[in-house]
N, C-alpha and C. Protein backbone atom coordinates (compact mmCIF):
# COMPACT_ATOMS: atom_id res chain seq x y z
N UNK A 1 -28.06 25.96 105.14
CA UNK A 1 -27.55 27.17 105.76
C UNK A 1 -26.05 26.99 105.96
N UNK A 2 -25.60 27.10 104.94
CA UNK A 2 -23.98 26.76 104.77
C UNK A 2 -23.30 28.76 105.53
N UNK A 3 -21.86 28.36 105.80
CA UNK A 3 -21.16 29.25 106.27
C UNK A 3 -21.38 29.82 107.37
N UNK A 4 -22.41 29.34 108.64
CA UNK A 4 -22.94 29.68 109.88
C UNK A 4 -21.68 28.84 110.59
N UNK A 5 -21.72 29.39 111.97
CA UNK A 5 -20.14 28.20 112.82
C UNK A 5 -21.16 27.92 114.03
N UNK A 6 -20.73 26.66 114.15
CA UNK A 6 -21.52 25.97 115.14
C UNK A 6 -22.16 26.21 116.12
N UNK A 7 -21.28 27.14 116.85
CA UNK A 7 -21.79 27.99 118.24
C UNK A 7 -23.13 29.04 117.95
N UNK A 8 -22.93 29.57 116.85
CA UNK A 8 -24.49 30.30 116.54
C UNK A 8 -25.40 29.24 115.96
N UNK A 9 -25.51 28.11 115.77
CA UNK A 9 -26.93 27.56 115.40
C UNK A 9 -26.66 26.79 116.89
N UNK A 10 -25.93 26.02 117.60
CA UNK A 10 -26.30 26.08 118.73
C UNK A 10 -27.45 26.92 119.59
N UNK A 11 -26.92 27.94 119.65
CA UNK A 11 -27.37 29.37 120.16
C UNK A 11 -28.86 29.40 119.62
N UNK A 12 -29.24 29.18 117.98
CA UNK A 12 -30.58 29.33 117.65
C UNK A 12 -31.06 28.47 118.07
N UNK A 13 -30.89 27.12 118.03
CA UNK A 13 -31.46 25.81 118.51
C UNK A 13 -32.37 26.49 119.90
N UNK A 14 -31.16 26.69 120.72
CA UNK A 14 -31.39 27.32 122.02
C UNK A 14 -32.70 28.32 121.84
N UNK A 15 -32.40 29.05 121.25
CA UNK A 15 -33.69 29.97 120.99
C UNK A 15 -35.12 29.69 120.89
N UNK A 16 -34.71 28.52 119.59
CA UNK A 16 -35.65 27.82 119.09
C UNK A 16 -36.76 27.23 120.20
N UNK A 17 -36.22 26.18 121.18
CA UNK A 17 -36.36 25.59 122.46
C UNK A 17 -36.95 26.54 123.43
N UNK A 18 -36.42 27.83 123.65
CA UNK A 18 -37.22 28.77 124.32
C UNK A 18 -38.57 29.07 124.01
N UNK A 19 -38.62 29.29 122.48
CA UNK A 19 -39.72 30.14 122.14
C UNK A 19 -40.58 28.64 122.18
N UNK A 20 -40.29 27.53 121.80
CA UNK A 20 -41.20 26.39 122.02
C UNK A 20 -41.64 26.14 123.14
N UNK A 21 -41.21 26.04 124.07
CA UNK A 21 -41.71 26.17 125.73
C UNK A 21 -42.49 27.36 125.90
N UNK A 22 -42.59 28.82 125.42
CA UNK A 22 -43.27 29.46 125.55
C UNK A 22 -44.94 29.30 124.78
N UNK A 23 -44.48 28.45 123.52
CA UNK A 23 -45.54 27.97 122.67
C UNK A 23 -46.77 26.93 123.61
N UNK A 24 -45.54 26.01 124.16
CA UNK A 24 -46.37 24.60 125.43
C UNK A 24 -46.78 25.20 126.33
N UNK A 25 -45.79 26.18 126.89
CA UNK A 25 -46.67 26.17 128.39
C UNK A 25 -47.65 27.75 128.64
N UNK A 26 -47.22 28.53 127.49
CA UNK A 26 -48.04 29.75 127.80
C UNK A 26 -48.92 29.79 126.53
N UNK A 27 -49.22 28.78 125.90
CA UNK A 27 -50.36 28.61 124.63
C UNK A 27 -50.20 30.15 123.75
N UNK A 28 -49.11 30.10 123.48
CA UNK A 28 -48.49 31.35 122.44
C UNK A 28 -48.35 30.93 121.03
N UNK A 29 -49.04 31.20 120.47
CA UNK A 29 -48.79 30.74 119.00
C UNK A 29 -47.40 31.24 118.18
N UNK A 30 -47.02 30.78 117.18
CA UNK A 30 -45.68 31.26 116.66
C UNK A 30 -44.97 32.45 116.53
N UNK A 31 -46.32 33.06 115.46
CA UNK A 31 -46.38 34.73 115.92
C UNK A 31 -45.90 35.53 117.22
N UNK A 32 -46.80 34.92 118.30
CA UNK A 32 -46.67 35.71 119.71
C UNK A 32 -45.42 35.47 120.27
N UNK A 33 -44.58 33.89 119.76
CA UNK A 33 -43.62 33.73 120.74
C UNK A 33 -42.59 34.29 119.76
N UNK A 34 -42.56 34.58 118.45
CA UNK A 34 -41.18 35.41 118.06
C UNK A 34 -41.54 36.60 118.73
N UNK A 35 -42.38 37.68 118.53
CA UNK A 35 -42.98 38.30 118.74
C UNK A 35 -42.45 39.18 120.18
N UNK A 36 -42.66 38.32 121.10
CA UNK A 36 -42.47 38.19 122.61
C UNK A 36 -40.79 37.85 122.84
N UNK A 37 -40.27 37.08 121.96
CA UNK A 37 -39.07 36.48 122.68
C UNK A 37 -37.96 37.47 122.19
N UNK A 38 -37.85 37.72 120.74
CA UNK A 38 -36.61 38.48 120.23
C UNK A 38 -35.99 40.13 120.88
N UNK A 39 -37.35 40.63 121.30
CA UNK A 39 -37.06 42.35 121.82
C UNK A 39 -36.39 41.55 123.50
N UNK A 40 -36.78 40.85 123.94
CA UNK A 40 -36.61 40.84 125.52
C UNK A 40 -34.76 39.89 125.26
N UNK A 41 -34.47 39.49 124.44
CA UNK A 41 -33.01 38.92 124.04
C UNK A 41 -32.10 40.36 123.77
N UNK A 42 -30.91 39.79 124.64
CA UNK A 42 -29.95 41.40 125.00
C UNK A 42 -29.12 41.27 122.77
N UNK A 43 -29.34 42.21 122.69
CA UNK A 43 -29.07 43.21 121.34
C UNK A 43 -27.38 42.14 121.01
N UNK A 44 -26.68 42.25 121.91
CA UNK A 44 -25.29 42.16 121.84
C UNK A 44 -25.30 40.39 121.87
N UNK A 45 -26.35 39.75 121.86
CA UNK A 45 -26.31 37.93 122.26
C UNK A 45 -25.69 37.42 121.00
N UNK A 46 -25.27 37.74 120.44
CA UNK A 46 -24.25 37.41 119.27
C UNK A 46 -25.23 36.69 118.21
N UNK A 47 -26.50 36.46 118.04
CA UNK A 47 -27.48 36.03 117.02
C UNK A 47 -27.53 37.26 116.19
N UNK A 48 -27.54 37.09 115.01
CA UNK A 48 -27.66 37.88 114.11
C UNK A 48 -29.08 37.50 113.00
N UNK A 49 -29.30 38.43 112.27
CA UNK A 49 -30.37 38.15 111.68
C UNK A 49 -30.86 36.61 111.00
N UNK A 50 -29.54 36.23 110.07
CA UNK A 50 -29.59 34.96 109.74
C UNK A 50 -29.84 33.54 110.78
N UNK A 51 -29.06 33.52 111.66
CA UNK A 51 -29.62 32.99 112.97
C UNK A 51 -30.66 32.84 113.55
N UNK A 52 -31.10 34.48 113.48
CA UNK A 52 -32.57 34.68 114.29
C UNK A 52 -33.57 33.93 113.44
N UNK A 53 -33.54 33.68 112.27
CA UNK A 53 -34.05 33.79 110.84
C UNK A 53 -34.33 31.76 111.16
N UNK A 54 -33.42 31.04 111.21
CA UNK A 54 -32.75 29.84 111.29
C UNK A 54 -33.58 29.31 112.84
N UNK A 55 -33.52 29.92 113.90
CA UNK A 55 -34.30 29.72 115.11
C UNK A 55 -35.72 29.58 114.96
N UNK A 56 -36.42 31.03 113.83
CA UNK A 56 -37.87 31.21 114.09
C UNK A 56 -38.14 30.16 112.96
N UNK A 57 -37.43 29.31 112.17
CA UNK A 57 -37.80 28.35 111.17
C UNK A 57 -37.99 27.00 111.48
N UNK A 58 -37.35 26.92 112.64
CA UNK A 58 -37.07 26.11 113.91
C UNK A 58 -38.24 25.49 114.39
N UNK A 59 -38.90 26.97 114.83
CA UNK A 59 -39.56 27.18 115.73
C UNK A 59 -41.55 26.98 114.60
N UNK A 60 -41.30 27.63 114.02
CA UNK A 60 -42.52 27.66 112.74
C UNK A 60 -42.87 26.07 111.91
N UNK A 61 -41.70 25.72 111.58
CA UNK A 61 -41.45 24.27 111.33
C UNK A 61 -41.45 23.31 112.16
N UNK A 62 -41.48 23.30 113.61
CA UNK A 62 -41.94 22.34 114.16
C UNK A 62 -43.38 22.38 114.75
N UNK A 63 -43.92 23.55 115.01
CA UNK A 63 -45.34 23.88 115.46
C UNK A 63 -46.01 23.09 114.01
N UNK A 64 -45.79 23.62 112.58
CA UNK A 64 -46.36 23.00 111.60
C UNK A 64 -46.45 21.70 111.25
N UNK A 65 -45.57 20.85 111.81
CA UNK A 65 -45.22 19.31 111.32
C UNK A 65 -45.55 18.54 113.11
N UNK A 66 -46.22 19.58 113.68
CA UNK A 66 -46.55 18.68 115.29
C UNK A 66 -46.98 17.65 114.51
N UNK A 67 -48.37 17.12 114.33
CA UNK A 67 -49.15 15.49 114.35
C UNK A 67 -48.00 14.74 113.22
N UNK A 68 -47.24 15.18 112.27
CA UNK A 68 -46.18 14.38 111.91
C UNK A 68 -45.23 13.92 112.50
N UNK A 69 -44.82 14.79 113.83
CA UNK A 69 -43.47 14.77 114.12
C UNK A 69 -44.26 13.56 115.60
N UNK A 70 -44.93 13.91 116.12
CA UNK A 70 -46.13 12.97 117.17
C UNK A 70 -46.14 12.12 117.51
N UNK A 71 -46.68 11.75 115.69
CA UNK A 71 -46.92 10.48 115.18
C UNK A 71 -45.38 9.66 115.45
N UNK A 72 -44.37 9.96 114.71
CA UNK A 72 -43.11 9.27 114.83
C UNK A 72 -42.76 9.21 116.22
N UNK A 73 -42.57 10.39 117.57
CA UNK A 73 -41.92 10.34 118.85
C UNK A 73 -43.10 9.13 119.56
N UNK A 74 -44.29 8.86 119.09
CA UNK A 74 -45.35 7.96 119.83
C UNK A 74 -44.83 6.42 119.19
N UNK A 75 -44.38 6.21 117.92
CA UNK A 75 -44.28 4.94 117.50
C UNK A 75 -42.43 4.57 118.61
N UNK A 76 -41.75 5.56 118.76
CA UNK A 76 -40.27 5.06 118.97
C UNK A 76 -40.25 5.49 120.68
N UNK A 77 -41.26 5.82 121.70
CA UNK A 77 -40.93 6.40 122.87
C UNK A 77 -41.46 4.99 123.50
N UNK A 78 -41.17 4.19 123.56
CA UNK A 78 -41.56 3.19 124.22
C UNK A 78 -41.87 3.12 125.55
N UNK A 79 -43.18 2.84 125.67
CA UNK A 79 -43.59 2.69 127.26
C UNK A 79 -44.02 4.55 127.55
N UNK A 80 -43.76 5.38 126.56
CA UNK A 80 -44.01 6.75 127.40
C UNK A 80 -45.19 7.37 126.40
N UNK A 81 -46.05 8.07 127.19
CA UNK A 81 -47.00 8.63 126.08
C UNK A 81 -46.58 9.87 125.69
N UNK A 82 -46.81 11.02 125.13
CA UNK A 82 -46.07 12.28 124.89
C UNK A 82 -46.54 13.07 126.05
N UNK A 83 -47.84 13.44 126.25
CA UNK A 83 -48.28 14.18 127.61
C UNK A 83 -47.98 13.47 128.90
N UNK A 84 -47.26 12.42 129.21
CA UNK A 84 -46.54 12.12 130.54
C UNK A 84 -45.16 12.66 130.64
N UNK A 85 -44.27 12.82 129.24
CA UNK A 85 -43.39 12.85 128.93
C UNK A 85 -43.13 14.51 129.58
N UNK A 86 -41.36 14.71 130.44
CA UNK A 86 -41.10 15.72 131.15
C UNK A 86 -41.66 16.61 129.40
N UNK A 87 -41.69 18.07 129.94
CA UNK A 87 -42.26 19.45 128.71
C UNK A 87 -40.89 19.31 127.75
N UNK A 88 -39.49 19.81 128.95
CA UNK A 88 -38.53 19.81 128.19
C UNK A 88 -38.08 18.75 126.95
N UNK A 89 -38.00 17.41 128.04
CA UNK A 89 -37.71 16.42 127.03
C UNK A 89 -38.38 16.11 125.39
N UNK A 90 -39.79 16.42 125.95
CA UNK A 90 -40.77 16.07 125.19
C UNK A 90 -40.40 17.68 123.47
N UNK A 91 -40.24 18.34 123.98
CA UNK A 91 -39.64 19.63 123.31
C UNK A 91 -38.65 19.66 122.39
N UNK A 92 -37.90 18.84 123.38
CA UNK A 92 -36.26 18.65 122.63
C UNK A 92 -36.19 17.75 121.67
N UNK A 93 -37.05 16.46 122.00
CA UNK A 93 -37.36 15.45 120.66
C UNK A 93 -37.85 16.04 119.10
N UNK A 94 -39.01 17.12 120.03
CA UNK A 94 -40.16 17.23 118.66
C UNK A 94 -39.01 17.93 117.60
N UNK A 95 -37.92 19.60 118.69
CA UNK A 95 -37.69 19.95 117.40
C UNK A 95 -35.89 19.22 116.77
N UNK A 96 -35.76 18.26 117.68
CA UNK A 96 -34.64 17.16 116.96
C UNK A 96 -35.61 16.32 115.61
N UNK A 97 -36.57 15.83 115.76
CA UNK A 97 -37.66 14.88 114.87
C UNK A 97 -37.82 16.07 113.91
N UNK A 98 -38.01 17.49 114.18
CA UNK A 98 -38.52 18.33 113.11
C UNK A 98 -36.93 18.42 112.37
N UNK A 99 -35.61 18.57 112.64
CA UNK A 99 -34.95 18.96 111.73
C UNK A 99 -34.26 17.60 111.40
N UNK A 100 -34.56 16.20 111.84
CA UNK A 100 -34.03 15.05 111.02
C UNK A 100 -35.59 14.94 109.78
N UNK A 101 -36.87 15.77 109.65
CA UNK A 101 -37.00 15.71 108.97
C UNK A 101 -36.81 16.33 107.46
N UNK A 102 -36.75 17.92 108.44
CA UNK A 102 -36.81 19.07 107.23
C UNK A 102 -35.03 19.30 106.79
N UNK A 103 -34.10 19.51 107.82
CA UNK A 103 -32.84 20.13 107.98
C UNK A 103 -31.83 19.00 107.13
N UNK A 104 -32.59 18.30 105.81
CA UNK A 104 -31.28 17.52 104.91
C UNK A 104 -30.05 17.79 104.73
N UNK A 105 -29.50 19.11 105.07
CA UNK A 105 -28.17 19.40 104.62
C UNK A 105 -27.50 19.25 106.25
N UNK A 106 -28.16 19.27 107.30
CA UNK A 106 -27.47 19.03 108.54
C UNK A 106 -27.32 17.52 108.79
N UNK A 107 -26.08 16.89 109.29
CA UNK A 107 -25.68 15.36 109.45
C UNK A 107 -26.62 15.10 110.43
N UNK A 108 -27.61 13.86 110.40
CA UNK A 108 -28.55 13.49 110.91
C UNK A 108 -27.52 13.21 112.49
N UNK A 109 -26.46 12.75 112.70
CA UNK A 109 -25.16 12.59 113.86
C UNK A 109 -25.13 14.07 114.19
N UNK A 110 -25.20 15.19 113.72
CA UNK A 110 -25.08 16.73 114.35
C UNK A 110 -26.52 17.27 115.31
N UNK A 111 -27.03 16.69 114.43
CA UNK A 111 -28.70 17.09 114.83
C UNK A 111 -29.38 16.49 115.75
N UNK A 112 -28.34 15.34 116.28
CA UNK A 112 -28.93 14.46 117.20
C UNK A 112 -28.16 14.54 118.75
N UNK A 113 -26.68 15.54 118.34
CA UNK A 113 -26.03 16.04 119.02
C UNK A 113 -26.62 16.74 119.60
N UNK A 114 -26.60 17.41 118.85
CA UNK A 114 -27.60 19.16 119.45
C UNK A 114 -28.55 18.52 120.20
N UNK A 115 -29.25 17.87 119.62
CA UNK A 115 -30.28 18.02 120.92
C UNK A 115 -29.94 17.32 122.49
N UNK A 116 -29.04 16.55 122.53
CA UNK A 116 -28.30 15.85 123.13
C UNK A 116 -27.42 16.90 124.26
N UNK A 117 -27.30 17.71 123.96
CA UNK A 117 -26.66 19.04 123.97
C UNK A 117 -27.51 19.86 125.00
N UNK A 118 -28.88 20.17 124.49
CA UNK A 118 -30.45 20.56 124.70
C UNK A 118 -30.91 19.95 126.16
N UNK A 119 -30.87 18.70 125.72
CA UNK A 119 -31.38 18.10 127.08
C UNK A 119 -30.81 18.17 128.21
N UNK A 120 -28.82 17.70 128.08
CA UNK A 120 -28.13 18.08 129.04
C UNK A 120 -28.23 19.45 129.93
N UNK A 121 -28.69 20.46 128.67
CA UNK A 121 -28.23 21.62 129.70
C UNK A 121 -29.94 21.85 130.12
N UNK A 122 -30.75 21.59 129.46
CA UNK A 122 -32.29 22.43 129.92
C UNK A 122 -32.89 21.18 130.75
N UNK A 123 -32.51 19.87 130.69
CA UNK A 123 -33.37 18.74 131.24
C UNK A 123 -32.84 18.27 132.21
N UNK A 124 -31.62 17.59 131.53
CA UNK A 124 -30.91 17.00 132.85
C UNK A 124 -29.80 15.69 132.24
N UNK A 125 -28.59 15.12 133.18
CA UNK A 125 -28.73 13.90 132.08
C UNK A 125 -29.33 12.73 131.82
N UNK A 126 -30.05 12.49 133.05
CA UNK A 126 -30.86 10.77 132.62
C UNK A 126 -31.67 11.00 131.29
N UNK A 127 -32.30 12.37 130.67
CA UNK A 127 -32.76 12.70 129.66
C UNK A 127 -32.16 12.45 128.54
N UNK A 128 -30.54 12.56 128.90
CA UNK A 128 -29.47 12.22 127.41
C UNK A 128 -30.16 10.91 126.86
N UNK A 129 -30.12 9.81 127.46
CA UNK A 129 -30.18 8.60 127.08
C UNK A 129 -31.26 8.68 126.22
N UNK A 130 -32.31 9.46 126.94
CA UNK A 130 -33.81 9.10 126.43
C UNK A 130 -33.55 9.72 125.22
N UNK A 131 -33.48 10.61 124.93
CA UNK A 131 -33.98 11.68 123.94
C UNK A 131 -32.54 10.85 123.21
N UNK A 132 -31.58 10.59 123.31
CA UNK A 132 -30.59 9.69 122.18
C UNK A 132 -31.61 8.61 121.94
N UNK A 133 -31.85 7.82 122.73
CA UNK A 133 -32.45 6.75 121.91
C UNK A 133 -33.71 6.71 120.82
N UNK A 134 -34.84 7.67 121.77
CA UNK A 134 -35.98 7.40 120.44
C UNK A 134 -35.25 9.00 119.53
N UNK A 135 -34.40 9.71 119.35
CA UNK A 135 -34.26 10.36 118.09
C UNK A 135 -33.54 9.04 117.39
N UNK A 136 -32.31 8.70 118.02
CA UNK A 136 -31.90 7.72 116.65
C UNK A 136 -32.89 6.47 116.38
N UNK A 137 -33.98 5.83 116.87
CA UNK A 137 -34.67 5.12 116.18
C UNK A 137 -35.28 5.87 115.51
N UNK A 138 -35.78 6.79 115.73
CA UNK A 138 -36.51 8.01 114.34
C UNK A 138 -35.91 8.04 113.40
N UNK A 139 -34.23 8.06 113.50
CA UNK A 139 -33.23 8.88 112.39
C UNK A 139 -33.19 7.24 111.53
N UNK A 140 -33.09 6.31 112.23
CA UNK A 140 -33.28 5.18 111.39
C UNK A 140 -34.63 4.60 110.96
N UNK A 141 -35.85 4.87 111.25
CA UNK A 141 -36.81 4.74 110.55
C UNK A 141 -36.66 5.53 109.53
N UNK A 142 -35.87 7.07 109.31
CA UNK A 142 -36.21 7.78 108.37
C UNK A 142 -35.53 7.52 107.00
N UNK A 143 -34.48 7.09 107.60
CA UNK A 143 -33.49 6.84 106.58
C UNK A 143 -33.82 5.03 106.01
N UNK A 144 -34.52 4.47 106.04
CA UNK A 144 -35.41 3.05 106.07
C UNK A 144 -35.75 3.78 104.81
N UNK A 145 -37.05 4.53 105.24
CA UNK A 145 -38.31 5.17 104.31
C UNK A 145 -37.48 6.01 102.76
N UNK A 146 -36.15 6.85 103.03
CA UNK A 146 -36.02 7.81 102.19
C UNK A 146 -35.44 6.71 100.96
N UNK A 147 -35.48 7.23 99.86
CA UNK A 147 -34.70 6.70 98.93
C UNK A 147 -34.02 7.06 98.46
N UNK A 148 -32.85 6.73 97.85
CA UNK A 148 -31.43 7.05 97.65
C UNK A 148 -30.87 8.49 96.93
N UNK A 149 -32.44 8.81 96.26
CA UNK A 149 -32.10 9.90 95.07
C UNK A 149 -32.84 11.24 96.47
N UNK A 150 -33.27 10.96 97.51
CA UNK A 150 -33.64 11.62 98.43
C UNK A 150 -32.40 12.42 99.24
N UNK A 151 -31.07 11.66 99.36
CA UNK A 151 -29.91 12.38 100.02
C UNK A 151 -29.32 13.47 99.36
């Protein structure tokens, strides 16, 4: 998704993160939470279709790759299980783990920002640390596994 400026995929991320918390805690499936979330977002929030587009892919792509994405936040969360783990935090990993898997054209260092970003403002900061550490052991298991003709 070349030619987007930072502050609007910020912004979707953000989105993204909403409609996923609506997914965890009000058992809304993907459908219901675009569905539900985009009419009640003020017209003028500066997301535009492509954005919106970029959020609900976000959002669709990490519900789809849960027991993949799981599997990896359970091998690198040391000492924490995922259902002890705060909603937010636990949120902010899955869809950081979903776009260091799917999002190749975003710098695995941007994507780890963002969520970094995520936690600060929706979690808190003792969360920074956490959610930095097991994404970058993820981002380096992944990059372990990929092979060269993979970048």
């Amino acid at each position: 998704m070349t030619g987007v400026d930072a502050a609007g995929r910020r912004a979707a991320r953000e989105a993204a993160l909403q409609m996923l918390y609506q997914c965890e805690v009000g058992r809304a499936g993907a459908f219901e939470a675009i569905a539900s979330y985009w009419p009640a977002r003020d017209p003028d929030d500066g997301l535009d279709e492509p954005l919106r587009e970029f959020a609900n892919g976000l959002l669709r792509g990490t519900l789809d790759r849960m027991p993949e994405i799981d599997a990896l936040l359970t091998s690198h969360a040391q000492n924490w299980r995922l259902e002890r783990m705060n909603v937010l935090d636990r949120l902010v990993l899955r869809l950081g783990v979903y776009e260091l898997l799917a999002e190749r054209s975003t710098p695995p260092g941007v994507i780890i920002n963002e969520a970094l970003e995520l936690a600060r403002r929706f979690s808190g900061d003792e969360a920074v640390a956490f959610v930095n550490g097991v994404l970058d052991a993820v981002r380096k298991e992944l990059k372990a596994v990929r092979r060269p003709d993979d970048e």
